[in-house]
C-alpha atoms as a PDB file:
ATOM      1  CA  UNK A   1      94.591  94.832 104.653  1.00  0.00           C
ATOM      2  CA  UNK A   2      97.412  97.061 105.029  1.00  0.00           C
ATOM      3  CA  UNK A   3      98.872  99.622 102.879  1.00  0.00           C
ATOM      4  CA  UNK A   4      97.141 102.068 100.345  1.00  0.00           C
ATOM      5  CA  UNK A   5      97.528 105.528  98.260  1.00  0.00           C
ATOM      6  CA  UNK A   6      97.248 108.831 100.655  1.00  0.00           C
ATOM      7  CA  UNK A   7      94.194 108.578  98.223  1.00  0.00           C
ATOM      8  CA  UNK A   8      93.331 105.601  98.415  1.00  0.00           C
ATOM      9  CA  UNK A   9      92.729 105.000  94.346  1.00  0.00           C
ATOM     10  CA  UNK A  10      94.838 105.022  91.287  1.00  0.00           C
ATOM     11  CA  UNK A  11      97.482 102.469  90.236  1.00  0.00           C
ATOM     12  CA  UNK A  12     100.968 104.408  90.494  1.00  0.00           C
ATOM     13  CA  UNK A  13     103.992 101.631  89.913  1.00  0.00           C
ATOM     14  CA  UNK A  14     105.240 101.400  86.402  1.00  0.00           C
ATOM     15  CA  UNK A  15     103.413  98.700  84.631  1.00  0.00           C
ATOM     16  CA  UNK A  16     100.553  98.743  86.427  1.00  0.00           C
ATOM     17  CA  UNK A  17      97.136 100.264  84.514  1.00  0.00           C
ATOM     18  CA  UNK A  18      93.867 101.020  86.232  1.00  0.00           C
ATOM     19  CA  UNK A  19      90.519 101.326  84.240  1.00  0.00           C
ATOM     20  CA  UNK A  20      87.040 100.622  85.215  1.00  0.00           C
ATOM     21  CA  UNK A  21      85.047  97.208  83.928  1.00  0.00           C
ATOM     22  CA  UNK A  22      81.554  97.910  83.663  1.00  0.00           C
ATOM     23  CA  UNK A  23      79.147  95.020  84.106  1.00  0.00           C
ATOM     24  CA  UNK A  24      75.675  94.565  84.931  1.00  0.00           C
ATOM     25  CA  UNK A  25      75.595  95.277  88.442  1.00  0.00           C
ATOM     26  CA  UNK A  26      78.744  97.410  89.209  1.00  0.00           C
ATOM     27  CA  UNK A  27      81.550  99.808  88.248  1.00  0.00           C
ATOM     28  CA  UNK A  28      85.019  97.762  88.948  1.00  0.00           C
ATOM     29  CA  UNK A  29      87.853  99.501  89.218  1.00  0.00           C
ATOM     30  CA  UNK A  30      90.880  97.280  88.680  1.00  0.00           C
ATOM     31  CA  UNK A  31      94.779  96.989  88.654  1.00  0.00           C
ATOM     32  CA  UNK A  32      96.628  95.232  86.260  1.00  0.00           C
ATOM     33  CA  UNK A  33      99.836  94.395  85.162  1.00  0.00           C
ATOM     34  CA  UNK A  34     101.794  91.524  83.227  1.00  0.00           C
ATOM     35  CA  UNK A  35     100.717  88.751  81.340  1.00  0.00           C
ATOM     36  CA  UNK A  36     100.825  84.782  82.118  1.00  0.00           C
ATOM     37  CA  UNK A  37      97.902  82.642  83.903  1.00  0.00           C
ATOM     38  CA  UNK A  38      95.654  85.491  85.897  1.00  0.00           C
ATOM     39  CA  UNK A  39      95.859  85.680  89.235  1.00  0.00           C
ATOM     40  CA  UNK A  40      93.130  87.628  90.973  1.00  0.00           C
ATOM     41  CA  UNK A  41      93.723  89.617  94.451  1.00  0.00           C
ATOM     42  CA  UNK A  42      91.150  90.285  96.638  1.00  0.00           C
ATOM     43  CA  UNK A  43      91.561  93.404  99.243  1.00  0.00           C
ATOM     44  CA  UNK A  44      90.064  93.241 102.964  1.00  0.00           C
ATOM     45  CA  UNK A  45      87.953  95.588 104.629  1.00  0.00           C
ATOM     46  CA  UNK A  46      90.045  97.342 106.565  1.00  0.00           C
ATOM     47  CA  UNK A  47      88.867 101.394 106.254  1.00  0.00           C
ATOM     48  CA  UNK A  48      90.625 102.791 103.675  1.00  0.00           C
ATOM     49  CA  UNK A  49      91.700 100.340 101.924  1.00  0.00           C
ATOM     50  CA  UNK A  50      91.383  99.127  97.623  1.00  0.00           C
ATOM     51  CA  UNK A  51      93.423  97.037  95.464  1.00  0.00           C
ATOM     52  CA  UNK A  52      96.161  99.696  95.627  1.00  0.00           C
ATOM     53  CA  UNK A  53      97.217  97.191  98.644  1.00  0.00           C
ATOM     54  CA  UNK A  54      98.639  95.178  96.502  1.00  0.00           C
ATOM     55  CA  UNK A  55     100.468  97.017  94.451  1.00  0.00           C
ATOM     56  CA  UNK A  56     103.931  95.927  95.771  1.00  0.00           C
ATOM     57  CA  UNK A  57     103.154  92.534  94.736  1.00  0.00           C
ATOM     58  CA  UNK A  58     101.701  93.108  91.552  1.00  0.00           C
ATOM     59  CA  UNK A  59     104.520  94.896  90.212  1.00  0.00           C
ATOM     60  CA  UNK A  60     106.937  91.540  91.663  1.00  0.00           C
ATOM     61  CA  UNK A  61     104.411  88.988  89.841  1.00  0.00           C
ATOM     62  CA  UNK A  62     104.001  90.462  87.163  1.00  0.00           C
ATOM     63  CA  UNK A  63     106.657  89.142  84.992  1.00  0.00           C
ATOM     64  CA  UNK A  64     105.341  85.403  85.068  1.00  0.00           C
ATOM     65  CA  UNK A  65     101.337  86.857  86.002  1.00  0.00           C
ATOM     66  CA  UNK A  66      98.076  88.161  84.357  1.00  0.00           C
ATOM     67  CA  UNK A  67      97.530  90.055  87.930  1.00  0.00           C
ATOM     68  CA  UNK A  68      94.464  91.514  88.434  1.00  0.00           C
ATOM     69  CA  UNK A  69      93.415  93.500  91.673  1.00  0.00           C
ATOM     70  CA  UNK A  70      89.938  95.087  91.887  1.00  0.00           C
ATOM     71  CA  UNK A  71      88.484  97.268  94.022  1.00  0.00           C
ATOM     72  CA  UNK A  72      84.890  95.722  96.365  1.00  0.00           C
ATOM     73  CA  UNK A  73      82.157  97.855  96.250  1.00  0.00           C
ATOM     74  CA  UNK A  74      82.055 100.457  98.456  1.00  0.00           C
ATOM     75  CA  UNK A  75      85.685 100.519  98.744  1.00  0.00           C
ATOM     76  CA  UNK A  76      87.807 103.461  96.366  1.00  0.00           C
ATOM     77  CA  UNK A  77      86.422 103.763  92.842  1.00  0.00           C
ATOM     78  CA  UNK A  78      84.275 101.005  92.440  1.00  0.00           C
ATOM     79  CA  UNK A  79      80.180 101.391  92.929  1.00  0.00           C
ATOM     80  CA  UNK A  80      77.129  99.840  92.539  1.00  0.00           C
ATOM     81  CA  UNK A  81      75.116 100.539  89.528  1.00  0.00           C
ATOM     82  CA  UNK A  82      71.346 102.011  90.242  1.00  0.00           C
ATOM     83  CA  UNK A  83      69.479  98.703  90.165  1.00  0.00           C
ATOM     84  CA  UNK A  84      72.390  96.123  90.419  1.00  0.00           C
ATOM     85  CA  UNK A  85      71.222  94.965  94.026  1.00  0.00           C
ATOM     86  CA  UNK A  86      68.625  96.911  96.501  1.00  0.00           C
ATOM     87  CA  UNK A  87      70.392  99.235  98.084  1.00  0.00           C
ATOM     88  CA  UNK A  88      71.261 100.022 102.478  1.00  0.00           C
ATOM     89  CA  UNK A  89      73.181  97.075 103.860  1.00  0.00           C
ATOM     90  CA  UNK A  90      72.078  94.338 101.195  1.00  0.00           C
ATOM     91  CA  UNK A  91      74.186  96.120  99.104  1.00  0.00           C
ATOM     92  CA  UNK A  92      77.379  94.455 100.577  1.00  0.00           C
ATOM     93  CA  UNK A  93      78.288  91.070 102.080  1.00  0.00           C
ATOM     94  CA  UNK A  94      79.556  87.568 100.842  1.00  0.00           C
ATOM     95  CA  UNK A  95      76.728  87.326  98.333  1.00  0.00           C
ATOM     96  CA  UNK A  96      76.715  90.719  96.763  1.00  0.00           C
ATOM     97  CA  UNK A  97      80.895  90.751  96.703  1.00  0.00           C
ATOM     98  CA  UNK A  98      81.060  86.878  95.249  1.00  0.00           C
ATOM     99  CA  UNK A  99      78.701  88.006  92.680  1.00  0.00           C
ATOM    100  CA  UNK A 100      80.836  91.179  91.792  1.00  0.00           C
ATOM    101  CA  UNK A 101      83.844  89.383  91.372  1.00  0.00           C
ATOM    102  CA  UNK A 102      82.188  86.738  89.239  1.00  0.00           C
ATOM    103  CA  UNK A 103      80.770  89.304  86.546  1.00  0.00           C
ATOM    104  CA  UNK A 104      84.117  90.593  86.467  1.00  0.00           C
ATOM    105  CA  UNK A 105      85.762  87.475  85.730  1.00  0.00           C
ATOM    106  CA  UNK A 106      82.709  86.791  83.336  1.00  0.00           C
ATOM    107  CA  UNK A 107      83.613  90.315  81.952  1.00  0.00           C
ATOM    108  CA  UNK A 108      87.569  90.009  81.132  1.00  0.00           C
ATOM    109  CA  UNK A 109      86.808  86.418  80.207  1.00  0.00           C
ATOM    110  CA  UNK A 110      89.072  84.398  82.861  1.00  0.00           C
ATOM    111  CA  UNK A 111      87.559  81.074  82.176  1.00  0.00           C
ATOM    112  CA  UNK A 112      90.457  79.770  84.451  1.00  0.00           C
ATOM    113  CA  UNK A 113      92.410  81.799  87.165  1.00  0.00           C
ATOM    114  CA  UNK A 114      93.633  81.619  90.739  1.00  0.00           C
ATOM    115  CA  UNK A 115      92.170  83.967  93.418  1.00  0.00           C
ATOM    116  CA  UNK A 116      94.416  85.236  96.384  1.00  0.00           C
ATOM    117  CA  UNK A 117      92.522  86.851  98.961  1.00  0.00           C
ATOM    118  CA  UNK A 118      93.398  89.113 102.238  1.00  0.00           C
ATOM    119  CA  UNK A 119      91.042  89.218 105.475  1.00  0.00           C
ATOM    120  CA  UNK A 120      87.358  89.670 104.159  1.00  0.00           C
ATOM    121  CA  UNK A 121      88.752  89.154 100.345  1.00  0.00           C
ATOM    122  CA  UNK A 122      90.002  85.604 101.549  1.00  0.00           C
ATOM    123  CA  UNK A 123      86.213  84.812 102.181  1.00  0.00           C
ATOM    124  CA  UNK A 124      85.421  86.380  99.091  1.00  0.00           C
ATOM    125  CA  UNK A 125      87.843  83.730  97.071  1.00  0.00           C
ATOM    126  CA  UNK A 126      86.705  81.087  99.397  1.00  0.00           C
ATOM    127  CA  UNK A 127      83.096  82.058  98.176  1.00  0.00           C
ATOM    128  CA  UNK A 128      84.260  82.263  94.634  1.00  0.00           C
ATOM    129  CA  UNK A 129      86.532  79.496  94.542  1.00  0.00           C
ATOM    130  CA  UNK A 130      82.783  77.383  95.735  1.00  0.00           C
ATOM    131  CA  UNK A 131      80.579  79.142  93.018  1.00  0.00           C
ATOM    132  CA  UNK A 132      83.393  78.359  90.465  1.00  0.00           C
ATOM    133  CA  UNK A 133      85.418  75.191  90.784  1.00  0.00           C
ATOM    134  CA  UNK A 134      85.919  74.695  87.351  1.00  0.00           C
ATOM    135  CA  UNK A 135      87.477  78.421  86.731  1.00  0.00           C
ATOM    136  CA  UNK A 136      89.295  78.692  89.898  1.00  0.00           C
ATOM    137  CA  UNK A 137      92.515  76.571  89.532  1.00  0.00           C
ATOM    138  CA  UNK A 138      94.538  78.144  92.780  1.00  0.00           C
ATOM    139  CA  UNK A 139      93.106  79.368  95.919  1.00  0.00           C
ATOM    140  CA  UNK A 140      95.100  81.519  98.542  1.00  0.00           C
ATOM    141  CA  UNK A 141      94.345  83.238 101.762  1.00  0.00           C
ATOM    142  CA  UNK A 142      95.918  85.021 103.952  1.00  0.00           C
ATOM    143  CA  UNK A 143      94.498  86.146 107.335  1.00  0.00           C
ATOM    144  CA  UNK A 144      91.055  85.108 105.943  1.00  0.00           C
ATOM    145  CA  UNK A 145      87.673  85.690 107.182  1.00  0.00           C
ATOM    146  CA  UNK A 146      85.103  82.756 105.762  1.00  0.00           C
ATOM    147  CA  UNK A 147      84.943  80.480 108.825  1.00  0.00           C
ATOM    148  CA  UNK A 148      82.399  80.822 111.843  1.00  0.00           C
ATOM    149  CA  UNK A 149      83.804  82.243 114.503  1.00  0.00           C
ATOM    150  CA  UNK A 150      83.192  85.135 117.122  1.00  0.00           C
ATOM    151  CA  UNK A 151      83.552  88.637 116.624  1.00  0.00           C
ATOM    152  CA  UNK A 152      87.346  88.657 116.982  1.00  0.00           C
ATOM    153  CA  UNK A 153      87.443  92.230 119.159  1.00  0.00           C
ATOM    154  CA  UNK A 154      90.387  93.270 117.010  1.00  0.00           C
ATOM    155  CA  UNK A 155      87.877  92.732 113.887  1.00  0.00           C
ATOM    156  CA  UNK A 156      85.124  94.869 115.599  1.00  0.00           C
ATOM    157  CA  UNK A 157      87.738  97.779 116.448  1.00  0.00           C
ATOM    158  CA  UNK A 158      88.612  97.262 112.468  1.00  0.00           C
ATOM    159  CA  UNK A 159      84.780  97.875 111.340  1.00  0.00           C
ATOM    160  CA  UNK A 160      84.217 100.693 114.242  1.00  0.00           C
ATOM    161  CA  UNK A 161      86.864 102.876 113.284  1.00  0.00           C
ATOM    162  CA  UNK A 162      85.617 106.558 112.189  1.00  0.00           C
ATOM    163  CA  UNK A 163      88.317 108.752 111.118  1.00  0.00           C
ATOM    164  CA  UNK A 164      90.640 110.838 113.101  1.00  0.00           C
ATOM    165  CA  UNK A 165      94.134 110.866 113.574  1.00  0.00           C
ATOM    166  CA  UNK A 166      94.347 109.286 117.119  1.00  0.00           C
ATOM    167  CA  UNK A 167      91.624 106.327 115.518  1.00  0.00           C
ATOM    168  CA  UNK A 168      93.927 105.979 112.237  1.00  0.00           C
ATOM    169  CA  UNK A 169      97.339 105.644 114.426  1.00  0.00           C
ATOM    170  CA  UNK A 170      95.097 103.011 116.391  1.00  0.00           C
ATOM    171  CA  UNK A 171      94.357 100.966 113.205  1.00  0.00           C
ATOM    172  CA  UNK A 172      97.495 100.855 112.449  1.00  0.00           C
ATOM    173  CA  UNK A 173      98.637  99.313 115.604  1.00  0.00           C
ATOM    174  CA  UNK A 174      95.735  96.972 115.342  1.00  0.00           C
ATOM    175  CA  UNK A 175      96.772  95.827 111.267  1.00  0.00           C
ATOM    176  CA  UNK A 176     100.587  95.448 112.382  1.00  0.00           C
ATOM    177  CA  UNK A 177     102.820  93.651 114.331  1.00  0.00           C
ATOM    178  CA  UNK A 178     106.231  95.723 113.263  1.00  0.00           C
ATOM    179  CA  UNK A 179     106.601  99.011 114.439  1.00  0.00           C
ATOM    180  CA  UNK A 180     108.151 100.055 111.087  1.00  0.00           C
ATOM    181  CA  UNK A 181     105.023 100.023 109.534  1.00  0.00           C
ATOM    182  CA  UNK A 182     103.078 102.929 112.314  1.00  0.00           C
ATOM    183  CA  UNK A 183     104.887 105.841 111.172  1.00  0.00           C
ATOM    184  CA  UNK A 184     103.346 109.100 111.274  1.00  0.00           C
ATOM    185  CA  UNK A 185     103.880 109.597 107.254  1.00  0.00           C
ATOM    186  CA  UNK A 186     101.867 106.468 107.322  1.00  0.00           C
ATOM    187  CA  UNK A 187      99.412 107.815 109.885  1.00  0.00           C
ATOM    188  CA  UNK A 188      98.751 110.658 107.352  1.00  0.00           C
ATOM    189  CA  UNK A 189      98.693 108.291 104.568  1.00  0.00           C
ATOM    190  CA  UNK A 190      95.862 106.158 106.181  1.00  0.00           C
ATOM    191  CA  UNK A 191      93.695 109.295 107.961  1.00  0.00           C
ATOM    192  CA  UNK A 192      93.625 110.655 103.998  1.00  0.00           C
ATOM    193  CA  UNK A 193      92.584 107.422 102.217  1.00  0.00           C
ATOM    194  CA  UNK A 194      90.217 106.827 105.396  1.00  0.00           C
ATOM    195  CA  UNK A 195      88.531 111.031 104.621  1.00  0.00           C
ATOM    196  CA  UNK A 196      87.895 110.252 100.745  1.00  0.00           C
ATOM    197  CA  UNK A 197      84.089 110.994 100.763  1.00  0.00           C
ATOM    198  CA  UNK A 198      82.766 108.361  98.882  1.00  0.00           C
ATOM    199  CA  UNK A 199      84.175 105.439 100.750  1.00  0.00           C
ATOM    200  CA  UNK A 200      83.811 107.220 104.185  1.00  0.00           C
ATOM    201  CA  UNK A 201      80.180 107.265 103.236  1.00  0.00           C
ATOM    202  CA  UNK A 202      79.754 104.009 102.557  1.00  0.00           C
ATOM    203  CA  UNK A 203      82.110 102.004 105.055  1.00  0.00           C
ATOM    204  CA  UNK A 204      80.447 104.376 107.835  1.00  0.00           C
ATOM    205  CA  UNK A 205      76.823 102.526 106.867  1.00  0.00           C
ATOM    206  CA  UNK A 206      78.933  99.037 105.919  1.00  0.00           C
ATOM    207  CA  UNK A 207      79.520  97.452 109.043  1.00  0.00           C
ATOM    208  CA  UNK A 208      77.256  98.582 111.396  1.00  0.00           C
ATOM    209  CA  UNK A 209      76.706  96.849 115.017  1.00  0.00           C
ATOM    210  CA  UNK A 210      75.526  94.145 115.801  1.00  0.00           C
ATOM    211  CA  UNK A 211      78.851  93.048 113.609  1.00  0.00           C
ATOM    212  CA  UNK A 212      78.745  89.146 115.075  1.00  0.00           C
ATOM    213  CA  UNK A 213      76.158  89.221 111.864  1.00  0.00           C
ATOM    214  CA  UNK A 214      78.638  90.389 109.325  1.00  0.00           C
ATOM    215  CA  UNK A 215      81.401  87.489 110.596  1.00  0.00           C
ATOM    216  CA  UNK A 216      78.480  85.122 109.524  1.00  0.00           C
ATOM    217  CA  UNK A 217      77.659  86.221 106.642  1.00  0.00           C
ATOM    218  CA  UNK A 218      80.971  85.976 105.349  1.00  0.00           C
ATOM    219  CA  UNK A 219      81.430  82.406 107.035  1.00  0.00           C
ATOM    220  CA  UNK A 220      81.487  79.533 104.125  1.00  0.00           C
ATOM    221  CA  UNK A 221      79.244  76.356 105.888  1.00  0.00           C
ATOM    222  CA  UNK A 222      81.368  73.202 106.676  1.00  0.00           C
ATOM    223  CA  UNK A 223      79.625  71.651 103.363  1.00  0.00           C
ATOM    224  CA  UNK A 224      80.399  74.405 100.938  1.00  0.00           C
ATOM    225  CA  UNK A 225      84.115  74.614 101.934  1.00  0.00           C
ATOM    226  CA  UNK A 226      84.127  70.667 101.614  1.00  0.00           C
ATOM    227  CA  UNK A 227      83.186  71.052  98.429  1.00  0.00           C
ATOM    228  CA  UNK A 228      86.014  73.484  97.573  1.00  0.00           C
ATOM    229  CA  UNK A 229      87.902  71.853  94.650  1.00  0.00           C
ATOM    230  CA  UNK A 230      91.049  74.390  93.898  1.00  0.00           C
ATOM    231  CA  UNK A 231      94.609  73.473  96.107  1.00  0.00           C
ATOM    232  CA  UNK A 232      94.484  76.213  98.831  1.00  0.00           C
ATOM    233  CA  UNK A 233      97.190  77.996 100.333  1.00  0.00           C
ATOM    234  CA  UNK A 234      96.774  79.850 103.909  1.00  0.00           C
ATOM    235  CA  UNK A 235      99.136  82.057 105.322  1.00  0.00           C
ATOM    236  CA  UNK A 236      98.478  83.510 108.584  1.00  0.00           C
ATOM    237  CA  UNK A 237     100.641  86.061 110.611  1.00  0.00           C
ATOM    238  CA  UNK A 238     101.087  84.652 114.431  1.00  0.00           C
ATOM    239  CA  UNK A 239     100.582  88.309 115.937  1.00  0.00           C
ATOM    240  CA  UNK A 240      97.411  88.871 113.835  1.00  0.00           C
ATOM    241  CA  UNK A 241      95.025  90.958 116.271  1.00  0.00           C
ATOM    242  CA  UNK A 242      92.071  91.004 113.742  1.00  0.00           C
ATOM    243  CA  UNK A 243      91.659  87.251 112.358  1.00  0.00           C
ATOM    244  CA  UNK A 244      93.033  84.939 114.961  1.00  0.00           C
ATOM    245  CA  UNK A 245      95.174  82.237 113.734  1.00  0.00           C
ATOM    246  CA  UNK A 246      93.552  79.544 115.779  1.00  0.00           C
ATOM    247  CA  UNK A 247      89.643  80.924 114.627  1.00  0.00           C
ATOM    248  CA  UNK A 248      90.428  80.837 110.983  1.00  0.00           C
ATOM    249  CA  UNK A 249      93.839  79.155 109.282  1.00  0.00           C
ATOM    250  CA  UNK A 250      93.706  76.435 111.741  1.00  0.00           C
ATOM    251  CA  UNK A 251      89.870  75.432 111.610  1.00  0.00           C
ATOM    252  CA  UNK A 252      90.659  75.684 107.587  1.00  0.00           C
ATOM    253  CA  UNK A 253      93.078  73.020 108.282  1.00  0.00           C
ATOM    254  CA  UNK A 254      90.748  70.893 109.113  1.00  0.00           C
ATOM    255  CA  UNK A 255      87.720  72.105 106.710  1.00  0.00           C
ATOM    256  CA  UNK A 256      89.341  72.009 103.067  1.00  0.00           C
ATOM    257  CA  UNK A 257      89.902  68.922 100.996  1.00  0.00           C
ATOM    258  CA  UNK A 258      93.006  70.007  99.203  1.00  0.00           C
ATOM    259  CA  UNK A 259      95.218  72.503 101.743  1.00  0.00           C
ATOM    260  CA  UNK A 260      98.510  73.657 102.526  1.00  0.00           C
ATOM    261  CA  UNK A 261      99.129  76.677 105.364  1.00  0.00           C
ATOM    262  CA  UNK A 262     102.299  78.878 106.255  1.00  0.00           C
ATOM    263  CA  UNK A 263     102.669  81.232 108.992  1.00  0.00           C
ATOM    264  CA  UNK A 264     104.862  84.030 109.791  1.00  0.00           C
ATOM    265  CA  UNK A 265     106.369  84.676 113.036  1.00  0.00           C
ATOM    266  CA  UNK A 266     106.386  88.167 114.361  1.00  0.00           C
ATOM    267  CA  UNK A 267     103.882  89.171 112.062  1.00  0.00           C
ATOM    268  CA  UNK A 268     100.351  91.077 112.356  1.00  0.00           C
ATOM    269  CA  UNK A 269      97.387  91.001 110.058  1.00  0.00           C
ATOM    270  CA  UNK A 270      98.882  92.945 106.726  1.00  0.00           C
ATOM    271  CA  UNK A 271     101.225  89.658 105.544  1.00  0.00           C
ATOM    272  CA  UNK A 272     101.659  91.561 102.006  1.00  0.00           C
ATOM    273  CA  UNK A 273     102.805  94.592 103.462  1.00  0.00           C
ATOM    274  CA  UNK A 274     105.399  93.406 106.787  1.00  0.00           C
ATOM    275  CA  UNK A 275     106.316  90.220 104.736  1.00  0.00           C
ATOM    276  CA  UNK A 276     106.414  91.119 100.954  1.00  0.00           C
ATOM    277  CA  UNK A 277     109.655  89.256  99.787  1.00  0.00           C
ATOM    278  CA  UNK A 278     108.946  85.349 101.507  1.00  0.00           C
ATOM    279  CA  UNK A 279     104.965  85.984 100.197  1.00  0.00           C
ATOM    280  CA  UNK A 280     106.390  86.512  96.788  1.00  0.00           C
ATOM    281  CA  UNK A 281     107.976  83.347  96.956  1.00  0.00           C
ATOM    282  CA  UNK A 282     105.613  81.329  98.836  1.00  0.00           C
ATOM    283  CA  UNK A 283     103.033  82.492  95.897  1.00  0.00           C
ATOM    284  CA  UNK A 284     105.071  81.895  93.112  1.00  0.00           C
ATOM    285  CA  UNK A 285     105.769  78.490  94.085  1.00  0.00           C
ATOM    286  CA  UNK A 286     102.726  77.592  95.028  1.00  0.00           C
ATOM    287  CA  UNK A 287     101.159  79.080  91.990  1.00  0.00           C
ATOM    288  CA  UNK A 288     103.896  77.153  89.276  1.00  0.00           C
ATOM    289  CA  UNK A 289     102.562  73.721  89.926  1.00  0.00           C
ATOM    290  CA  UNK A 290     100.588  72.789  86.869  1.00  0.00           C
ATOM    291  CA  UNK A 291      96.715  74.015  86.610  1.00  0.00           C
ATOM    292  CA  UNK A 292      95.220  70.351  86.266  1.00  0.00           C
ATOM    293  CA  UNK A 293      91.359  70.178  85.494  1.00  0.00           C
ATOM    294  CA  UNK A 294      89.421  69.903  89.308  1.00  0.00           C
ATOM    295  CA  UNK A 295      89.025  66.197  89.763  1.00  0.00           C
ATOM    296  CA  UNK A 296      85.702  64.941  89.510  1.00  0.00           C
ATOM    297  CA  UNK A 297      83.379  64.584  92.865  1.00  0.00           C
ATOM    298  CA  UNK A 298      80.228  63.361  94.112  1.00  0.00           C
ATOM    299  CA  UNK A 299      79.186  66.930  93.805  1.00  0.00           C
ATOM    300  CA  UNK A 300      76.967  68.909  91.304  1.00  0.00           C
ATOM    301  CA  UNK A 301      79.407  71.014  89.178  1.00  0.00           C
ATOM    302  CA  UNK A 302      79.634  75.197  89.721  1.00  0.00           C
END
């Protein structure tokens, strides 16, 4: 995803709190702000980056939303717990990120919500929105991961990236399609959040090559997103260099029972950040229409 803190961490915009949940298997560090039917946003993977991403949007839904925006662990302030999950590489991936955000839902008791997810965090809420039809009322993603596709080479540049100045300038070509968005204040801004030691340490052992295996891991099968009872929303940027439009929004088209998709011309990977006005909207009035009870299917029940 796009935009973060020069440190990468703490809610700043008026009205929005941070704290850290504590569950059984992880520290969470979350953003919140408003009240109304939660709505839970999911961050990608992009180096650097935590639910500070979203703060822009939080602070515009939160007069009609519960919003709710933690950080993955391994990403800003949130960490595994000594004996949560084995630790190296099984420490992250679909599995190990699904069940994080479903002890923190268990946690802050959201027995219903909707789950809006960017890049990796979109196959997160795909993952969640499977393990939890009857809690998961709303589904959104935007440039998601969750589909089987190749390495996209943009994605692999994503998940290579060390940090330096000349790599973070890079990234942010890679994340945007509007020029406005690659200036050197926010060169500095993402080479700082990118040198905070704890998540350099861990997105430096995260991704590592062969990365086809990572795209896989966070790939849904054909069955489990058929099974997928929540409304979805996809919104896709038609310059996105990371998660091509036609490997991941378009096969979703096809895959999901209950879907809807809008793209943005002119537009890269980061839709919250170069479109944050016409996402408000597109959320808000997707995420009005009434939260029925998931109809009932020839499936076993989450």
């Amino acid at each position: 995803m796009g935009g973060t803190r020069p440190d990468g961490t703490g809610a700043t915009r008026p009205g929005i709190e941070g704290r850290t949940v504590r569950t059984a298997g992880w520290e969470t560090y979350v953003r919140e702000a408003g009240s109304g039917p939660a709505v839970v946003l999911l961050h990608g993977s992009g180096p650097g980056t935590t639910g500070a991403a979203w703060e822009p949007l939080m602070a515009a839904m939160a007069p009609g939303f519960h919003v709710i925006a933690p950080d993955f662990a391994g990403f800003g302030r949130s960490r595994l717990l000594p004996g949560g999950e084995a630790r190296g590489e099984r420490s992250y991936g679909r599995r190990v990120w699904t069940a994080q955000v479903l002890e923190l839902l268990d946690e802050l008791a959201l027995d219903r919500c909707a789950v809006v997810g960017n890049s990796m965090g979109g196959a997160i809420a795909l993952s969640v929105a499977h393990a939890r039809p009857r809690t998961v009322a709303r589904l959104v993603g935007i440039g998601t991961l969750g589909t089987d596709m190749p390495l996209p080479p943009g994605l692999d540049r994503l998940w290579a990236y060390r940090p330096g100045r000349a790599a973070a300038r890079e990234l942010l070509e890679l994340l945007h399609a509007d020029e406005a968005f690659r200036t050197a204040e926010a060169v500095e801004a993402r080479l700082a959040a990118t040198l905070e030691p704890g998540p350099r340490k861990e997105f430096a052992v995260m991704f590592r090559p062969p990365r086809e295996r990572w795209v896989r891991d966070l790939a849904l099968t054909t069955d489990e997103l058929a099974r997928i009872r929540a409304p979805a929303l996809l919104v896709h940027g038609t310059e996105d260099r990371v998660v091509p439009l036609e490997a991941s929004t378009l096969r979703l088209l096809r895959l999901l029972p209950d879907v809807r998709a809008h793209l943005f011309g002119a537009c890269g990977h980061a839709a919250p950040a170069e479109r944050p006005t016409e996402l408000h909207g597109l959320l808000t009035t997707f995420l009005e229409e009434p939260w029925t009870t998931p109809r009932s299917r020839a499936h076993p029940p989450g």
